[in-house]
C-alpha atoms as a PDB file:
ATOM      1  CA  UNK A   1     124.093  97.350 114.447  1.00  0.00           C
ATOM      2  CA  UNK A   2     124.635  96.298 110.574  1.00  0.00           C
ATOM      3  CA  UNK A   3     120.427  96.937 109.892  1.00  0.00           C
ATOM      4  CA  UNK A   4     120.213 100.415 111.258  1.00  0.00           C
ATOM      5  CA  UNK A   5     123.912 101.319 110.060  1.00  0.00           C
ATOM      6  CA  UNK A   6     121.760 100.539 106.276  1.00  0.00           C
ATOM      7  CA  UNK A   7     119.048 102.080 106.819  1.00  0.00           C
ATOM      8  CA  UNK A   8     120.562 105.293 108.446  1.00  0.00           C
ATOM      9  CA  UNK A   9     122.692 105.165 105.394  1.00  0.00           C
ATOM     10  CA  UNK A  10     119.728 105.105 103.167  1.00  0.00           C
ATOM     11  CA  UNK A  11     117.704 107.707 104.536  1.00  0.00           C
ATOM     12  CA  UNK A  12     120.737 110.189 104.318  1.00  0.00           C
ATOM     13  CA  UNK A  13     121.614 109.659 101.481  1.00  0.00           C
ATOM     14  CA  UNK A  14     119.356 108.191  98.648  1.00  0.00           C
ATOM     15  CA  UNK A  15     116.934 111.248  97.445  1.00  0.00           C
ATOM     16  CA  UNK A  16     113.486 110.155  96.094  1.00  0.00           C
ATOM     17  CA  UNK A  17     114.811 111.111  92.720  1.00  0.00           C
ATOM     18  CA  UNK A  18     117.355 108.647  92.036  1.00  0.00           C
ATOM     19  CA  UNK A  19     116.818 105.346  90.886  1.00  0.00           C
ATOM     20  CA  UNK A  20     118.538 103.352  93.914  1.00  0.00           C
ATOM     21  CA  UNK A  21     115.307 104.889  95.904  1.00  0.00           C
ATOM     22  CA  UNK A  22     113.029 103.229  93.682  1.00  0.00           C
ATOM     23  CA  UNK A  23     114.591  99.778  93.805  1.00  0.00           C
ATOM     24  CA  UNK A  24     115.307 100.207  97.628  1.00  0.00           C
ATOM     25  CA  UNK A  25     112.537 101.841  99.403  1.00  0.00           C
ATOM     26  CA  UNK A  26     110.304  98.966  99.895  1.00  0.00           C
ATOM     27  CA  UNK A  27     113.026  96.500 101.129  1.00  0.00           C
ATOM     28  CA  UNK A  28     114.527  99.708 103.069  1.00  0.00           C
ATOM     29  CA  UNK A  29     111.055  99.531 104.935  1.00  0.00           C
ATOM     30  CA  UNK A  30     110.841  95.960 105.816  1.00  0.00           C
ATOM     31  CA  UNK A  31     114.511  95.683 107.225  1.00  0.00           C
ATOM     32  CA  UNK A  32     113.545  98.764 109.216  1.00  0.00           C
ATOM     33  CA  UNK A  33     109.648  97.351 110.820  1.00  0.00           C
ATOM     34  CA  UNK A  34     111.600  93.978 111.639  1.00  0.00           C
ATOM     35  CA  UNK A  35     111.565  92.361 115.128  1.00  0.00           C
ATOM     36  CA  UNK A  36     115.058  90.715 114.345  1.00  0.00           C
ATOM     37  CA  UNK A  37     113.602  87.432 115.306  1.00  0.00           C
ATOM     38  CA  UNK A  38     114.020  84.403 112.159  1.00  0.00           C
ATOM     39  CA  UNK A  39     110.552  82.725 110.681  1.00  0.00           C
ATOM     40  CA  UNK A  40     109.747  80.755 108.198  1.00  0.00           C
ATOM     41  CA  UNK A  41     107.319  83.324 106.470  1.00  0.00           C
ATOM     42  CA  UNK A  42     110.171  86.382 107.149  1.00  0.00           C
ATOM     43  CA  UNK A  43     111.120  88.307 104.150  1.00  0.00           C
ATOM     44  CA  UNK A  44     113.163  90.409 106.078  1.00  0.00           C
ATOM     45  CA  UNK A  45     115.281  87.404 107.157  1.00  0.00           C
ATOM     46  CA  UNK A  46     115.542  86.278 104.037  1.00  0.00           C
ATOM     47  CA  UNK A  47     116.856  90.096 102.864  1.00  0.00           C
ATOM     48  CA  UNK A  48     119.089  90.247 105.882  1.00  0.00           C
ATOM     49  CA  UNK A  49     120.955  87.153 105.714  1.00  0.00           C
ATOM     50  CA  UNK A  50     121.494  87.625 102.071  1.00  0.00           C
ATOM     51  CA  UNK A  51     122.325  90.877 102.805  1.00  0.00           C
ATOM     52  CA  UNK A  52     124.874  90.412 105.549  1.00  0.00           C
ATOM     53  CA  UNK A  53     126.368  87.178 103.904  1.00  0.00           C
ATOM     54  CA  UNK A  54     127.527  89.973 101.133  1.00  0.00           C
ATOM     55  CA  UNK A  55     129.291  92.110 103.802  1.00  0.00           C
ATOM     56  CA  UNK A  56     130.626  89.044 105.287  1.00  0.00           C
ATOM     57  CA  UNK A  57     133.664  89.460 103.311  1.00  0.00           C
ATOM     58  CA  UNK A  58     134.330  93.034 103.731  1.00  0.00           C
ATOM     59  CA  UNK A  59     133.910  92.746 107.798  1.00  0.00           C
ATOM     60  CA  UNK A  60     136.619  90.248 108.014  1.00  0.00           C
ATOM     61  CA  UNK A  61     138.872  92.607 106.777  1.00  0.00           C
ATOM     62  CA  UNK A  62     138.213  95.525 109.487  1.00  0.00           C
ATOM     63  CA  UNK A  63     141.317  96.031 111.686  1.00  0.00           C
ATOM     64  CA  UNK A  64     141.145  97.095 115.161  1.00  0.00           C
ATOM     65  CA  UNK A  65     144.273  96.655 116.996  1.00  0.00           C
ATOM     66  CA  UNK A  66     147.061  93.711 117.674  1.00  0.00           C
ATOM     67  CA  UNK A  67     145.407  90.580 118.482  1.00  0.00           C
ATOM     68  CA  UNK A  68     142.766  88.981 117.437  1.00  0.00           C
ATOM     69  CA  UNK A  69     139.369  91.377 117.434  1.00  0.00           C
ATOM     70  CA  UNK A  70     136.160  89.475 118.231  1.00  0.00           C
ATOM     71  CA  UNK A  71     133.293  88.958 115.847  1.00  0.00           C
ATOM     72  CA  UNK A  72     130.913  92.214 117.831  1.00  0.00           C
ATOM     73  CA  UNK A  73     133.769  94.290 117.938  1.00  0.00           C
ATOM     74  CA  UNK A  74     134.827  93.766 114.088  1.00  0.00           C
ATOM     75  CA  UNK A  75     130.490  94.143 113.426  1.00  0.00           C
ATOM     76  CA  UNK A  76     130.533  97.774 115.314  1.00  0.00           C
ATOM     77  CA  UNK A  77     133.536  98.790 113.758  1.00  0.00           C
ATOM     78  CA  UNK A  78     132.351  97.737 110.246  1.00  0.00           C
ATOM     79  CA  UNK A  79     128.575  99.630 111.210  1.00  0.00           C
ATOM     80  CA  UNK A  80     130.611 102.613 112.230  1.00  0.00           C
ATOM     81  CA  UNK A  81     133.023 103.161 108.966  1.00  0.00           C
ATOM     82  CA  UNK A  82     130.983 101.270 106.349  1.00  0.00           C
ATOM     83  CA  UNK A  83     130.088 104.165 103.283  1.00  0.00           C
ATOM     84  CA  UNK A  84     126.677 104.228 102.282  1.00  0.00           C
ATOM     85  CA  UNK A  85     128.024 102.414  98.824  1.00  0.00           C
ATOM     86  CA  UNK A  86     129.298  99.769 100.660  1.00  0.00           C
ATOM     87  CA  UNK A  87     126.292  98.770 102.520  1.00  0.00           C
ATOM     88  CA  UNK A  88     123.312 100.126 100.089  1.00  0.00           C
ATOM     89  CA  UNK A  89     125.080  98.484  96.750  1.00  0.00           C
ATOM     90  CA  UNK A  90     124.871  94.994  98.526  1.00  0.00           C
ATOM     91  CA  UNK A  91     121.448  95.038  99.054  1.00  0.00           C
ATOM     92  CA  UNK A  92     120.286  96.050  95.698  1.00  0.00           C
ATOM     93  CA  UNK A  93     122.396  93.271  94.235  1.00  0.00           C
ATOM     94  CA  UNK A  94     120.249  91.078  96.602  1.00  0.00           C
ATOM     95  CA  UNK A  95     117.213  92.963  95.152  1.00  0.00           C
ATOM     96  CA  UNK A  96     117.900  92.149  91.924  1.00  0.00           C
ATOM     97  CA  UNK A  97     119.030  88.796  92.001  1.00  0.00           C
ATOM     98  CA  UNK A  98     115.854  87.697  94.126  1.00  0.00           C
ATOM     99  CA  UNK A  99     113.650  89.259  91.525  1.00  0.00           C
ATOM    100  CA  UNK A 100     115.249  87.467  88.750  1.00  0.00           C
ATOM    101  CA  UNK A 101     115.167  83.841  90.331  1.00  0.00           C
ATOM    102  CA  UNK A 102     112.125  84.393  92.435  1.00  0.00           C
ATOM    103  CA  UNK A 103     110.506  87.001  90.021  1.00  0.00           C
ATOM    104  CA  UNK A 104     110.073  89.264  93.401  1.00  0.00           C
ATOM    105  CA  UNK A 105     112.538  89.830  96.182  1.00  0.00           C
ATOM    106  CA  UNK A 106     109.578  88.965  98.566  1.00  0.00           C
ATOM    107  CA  UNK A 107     110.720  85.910  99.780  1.00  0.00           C
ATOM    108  CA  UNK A 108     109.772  84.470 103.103  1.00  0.00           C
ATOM    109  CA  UNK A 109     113.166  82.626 104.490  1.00  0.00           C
ATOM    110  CA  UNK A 110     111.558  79.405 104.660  1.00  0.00           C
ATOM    111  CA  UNK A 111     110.945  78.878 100.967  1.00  0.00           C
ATOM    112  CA  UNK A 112     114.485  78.915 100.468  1.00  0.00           C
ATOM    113  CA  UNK A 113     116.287  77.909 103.390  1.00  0.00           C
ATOM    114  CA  UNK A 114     115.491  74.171 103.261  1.00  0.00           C
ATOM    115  CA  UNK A 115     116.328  70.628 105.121  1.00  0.00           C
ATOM    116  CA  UNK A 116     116.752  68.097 103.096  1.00  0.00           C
ATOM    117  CA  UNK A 117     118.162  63.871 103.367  1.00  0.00           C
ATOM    118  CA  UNK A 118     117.157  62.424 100.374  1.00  0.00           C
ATOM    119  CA  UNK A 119     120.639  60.354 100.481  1.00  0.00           C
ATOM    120  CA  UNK A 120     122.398  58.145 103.213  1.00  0.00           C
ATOM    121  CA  UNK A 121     125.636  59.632 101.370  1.00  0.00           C
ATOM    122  CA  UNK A 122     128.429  60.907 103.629  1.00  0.00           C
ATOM    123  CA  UNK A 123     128.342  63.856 100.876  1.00  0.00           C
ATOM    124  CA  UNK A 124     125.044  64.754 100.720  1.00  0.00           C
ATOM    125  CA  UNK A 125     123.144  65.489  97.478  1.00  0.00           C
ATOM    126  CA  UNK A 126     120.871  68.396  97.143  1.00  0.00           C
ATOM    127  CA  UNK A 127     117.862  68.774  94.538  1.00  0.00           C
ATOM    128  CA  UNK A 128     115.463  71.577  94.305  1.00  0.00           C
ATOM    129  CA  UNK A 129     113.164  69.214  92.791  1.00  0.00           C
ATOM    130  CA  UNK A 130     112.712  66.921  95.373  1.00  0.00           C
ATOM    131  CA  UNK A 131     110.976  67.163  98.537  1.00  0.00           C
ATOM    132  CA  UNK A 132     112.373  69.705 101.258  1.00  0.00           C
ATOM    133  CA  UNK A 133     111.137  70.862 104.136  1.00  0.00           C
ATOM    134  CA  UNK A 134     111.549  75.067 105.454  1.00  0.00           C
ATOM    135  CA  UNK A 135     113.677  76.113 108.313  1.00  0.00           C
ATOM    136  CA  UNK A 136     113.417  78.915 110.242  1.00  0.00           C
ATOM    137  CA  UNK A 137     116.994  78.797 111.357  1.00  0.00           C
ATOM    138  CA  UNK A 138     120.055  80.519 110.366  1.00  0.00           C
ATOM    139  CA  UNK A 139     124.058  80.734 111.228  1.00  0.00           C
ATOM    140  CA  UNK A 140     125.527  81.462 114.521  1.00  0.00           C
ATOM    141  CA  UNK A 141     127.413  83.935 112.539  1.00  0.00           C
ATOM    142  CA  UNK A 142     124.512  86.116 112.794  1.00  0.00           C
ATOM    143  CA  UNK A 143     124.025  84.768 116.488  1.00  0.00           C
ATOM    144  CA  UNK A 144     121.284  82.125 115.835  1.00  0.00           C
ATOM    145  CA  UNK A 145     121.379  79.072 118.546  1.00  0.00           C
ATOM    146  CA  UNK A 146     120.306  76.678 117.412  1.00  0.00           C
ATOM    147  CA  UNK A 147     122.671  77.656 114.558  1.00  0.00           C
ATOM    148  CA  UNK A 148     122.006  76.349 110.638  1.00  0.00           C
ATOM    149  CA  UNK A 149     124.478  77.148 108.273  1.00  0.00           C
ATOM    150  CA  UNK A 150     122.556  76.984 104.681  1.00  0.00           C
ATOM    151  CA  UNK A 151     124.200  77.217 101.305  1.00  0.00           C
ATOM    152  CA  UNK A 152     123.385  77.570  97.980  1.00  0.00           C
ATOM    153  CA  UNK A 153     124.644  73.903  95.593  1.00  0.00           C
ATOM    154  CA  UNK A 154     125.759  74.836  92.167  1.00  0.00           C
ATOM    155  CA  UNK A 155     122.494  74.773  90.283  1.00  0.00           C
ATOM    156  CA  UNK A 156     119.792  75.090  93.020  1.00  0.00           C
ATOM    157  CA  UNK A 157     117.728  78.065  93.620  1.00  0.00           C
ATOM    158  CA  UNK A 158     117.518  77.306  97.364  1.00  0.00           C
ATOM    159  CA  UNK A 159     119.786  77.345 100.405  1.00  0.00           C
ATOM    160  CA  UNK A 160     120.187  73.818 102.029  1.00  0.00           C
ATOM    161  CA  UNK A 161     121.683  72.763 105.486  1.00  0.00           C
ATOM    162  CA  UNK A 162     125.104  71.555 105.319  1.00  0.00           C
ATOM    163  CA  UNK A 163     126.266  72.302 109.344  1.00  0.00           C
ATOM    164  CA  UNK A 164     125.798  73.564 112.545  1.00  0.00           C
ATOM    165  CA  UNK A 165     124.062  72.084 115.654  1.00  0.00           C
ATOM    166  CA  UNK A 166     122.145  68.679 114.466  1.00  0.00           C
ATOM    167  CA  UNK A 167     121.936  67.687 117.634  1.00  0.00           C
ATOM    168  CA  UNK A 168     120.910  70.141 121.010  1.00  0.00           C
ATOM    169  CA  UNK A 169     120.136  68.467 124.388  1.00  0.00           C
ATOM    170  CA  UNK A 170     119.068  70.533 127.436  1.00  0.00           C
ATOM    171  CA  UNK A 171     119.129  68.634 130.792  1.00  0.00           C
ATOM    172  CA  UNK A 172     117.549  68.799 134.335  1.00  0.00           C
ATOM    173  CA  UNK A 173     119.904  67.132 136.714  1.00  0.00           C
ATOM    174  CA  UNK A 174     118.010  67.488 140.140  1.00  0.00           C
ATOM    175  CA  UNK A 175     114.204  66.213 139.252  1.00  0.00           C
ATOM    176  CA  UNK A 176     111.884  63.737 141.531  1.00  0.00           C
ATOM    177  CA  UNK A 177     110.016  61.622 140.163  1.00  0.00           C
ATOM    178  CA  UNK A 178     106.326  60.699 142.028  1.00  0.00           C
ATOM    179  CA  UNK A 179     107.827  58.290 143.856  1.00  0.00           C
ATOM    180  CA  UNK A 180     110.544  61.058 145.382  1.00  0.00           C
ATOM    181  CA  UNK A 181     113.634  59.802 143.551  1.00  0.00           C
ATOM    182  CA  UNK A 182     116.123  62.567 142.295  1.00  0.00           C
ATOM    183  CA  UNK A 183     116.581  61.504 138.238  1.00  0.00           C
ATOM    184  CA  UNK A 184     118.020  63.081 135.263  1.00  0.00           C
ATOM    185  CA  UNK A 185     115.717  64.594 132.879  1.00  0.00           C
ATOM    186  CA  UNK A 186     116.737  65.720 129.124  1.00  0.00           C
ATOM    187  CA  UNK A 187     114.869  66.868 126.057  1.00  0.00           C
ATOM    188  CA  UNK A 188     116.929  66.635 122.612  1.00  0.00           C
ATOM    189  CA  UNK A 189     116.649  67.525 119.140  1.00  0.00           C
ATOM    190  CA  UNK A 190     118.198  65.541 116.288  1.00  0.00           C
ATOM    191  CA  UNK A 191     118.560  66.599 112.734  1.00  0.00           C
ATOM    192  CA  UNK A 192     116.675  64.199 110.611  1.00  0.00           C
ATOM    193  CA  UNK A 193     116.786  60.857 112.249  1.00  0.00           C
ATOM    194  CA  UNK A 194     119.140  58.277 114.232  1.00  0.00           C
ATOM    195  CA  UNK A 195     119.611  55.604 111.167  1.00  0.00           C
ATOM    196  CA  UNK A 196     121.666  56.580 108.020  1.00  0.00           C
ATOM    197  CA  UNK A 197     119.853  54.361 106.039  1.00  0.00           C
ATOM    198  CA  UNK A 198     117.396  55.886 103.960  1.00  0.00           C
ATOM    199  CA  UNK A 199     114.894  53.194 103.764  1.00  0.00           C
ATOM    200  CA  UNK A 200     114.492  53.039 107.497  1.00  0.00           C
ATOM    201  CA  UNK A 201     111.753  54.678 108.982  1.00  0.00           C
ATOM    202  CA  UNK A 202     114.317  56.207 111.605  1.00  0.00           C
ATOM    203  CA  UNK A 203     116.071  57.966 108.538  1.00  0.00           C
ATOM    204  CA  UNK A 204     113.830  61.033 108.714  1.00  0.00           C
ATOM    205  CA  UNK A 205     111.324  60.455 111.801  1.00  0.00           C
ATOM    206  CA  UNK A 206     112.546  63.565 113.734  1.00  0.00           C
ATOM    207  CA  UNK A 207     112.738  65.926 110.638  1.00  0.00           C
ATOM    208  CA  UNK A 208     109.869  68.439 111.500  1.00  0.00           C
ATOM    209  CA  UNK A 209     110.313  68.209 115.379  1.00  0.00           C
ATOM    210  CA  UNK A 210     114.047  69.116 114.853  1.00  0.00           C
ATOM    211  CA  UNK A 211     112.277  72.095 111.902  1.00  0.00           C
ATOM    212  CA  UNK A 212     109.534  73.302 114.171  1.00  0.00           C
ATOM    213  CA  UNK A 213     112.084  72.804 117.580  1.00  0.00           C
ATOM    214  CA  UNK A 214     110.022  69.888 119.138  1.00  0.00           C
ATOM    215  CA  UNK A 215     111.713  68.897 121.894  1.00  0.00           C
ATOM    216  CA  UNK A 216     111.758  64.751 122.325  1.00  0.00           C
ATOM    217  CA  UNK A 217     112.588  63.131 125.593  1.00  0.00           C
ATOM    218  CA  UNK A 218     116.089  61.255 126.247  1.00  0.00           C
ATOM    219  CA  UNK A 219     115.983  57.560 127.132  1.00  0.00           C
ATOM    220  CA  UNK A 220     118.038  58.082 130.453  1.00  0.00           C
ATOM    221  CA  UNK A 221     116.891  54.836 132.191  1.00  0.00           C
ATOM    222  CA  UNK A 222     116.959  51.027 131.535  1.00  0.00           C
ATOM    223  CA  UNK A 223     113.135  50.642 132.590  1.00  0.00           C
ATOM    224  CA  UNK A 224     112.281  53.693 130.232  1.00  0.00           C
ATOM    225  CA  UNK A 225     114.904  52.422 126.977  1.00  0.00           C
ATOM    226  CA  UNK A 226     112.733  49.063 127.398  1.00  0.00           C
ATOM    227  CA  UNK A 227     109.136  50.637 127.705  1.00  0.00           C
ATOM    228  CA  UNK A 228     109.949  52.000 123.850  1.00  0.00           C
ATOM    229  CA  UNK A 229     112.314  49.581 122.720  1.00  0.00           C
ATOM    230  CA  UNK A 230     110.959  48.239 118.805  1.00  0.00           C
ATOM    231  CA  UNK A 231     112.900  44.679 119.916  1.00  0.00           C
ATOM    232  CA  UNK A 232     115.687  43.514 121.913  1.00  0.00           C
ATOM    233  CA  UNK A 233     118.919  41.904 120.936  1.00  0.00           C
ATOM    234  CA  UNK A 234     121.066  39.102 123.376  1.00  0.00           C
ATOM    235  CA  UNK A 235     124.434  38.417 122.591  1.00  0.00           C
ATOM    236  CA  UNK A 236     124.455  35.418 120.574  1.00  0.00           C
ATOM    237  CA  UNK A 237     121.440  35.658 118.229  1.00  0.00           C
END
């Protein structure tokens, strides 16, 4: 409801004359051809989310009734009553400032909303000048699963993970094997690796398959934990 609330807003109201048009038109014409589906190489995620995140502030103070309004109702109501200055002005401020870091405001989502573990920290330390990798994924706020809240650090250019789901599991109970016996089956995806040390090789092994959502099989059984076990520990050594 928030993208064709804009560019309704823009179309009614921004003649070719004025200078808003100029700056707008373009990014206007993007939003409006978009599938609303995230990518890595999406400039119109990247203009939406920075877009929205603006307008993030203004929605949470729309008031419906008594009681606490959920986030779709507050979203419609903000569509509905938003002026045209309210939802045009945001977007040219995203304009601008991606032009002046980025020296264009055509920039896919990927190149700046990054993972990156360069630390075994509990605070994590960000760098734009180290290696990071693109994610396609974005915040539940804007109803992603699996969601990836990104944030720009104090002196970076880019947006880097700091919450959401870092781990997803889907399971089959009721599966037979080829012998006929009903097992558990599960595919997972973990955010970076299982160690938190950062020279292990299990720091970072599942980084791209948790990126590119690679699904990884769970270890339900003893037979199956031991066929991909690296070594085995006894009590007592």
């Amino acid at each position: 409801v928030l993208i064709p609330a804009l560019v309704n807003s823009f179309d009614n109201t921004v003649l070719p004359a004025d200078s808003l048009y100029a700056l707008l038109k373009e990014p206007i014409n993007v939003l409006k051809n978009w599938n609303y589906k995230v990518a890595e190489n999406s400039v119109a995620t990247t203009l939406a989310i920075e877009w929205a995140t603006l307008l993030n502030e203004s929605m949470r103070k729309v008031y419906i009734n008594e009681g606490e309004a959920d986030q779709v109702s507050v979203t419609k109501k903000f569509a509905a009553t938003a002026s045209a200055k309210n939802l045009l002005m945001p977007l040219a401020a995203v304009v601008n400032e991606l032009q002046k870091i980025h020296g264009n405001w055509q920039v896919a989502w990927g190149s700046i909303n990054r993972y990156q573990r360069i630390s075994s920290n509990i605070y994590l330390n960000y760098d734009d000048a180290k290696e990071s990798y693109p994610v396609a994924y974005a915040s539940a706020l804007w109803g992603m699963l699996p969601a990836y809240n990104s944030a720009y650090i104090t002196g970076m250019h880019k947006r880097y993970g700091v919450s959401g789901n870092s781990f997803v599991c889907a399971v089959e109970f009721i599966k037979k094997d080829s012998a006929g016996v009903k097992k558990v089956k599960a595919k997972s995806l973990l955010a970076g690796g299982q160690s938190g040390n950062a020279s292990s090789k299990h720091f970072n092994d599942q980084l791209l398959m948790y990126t590119k959502g690679q699904f990884k099989d769970v270890l339900f059984y003893k037979e199956d934990v031991l066929k991909h076990a690296e070594r085995n520990y006894h009590p007592g050594e």
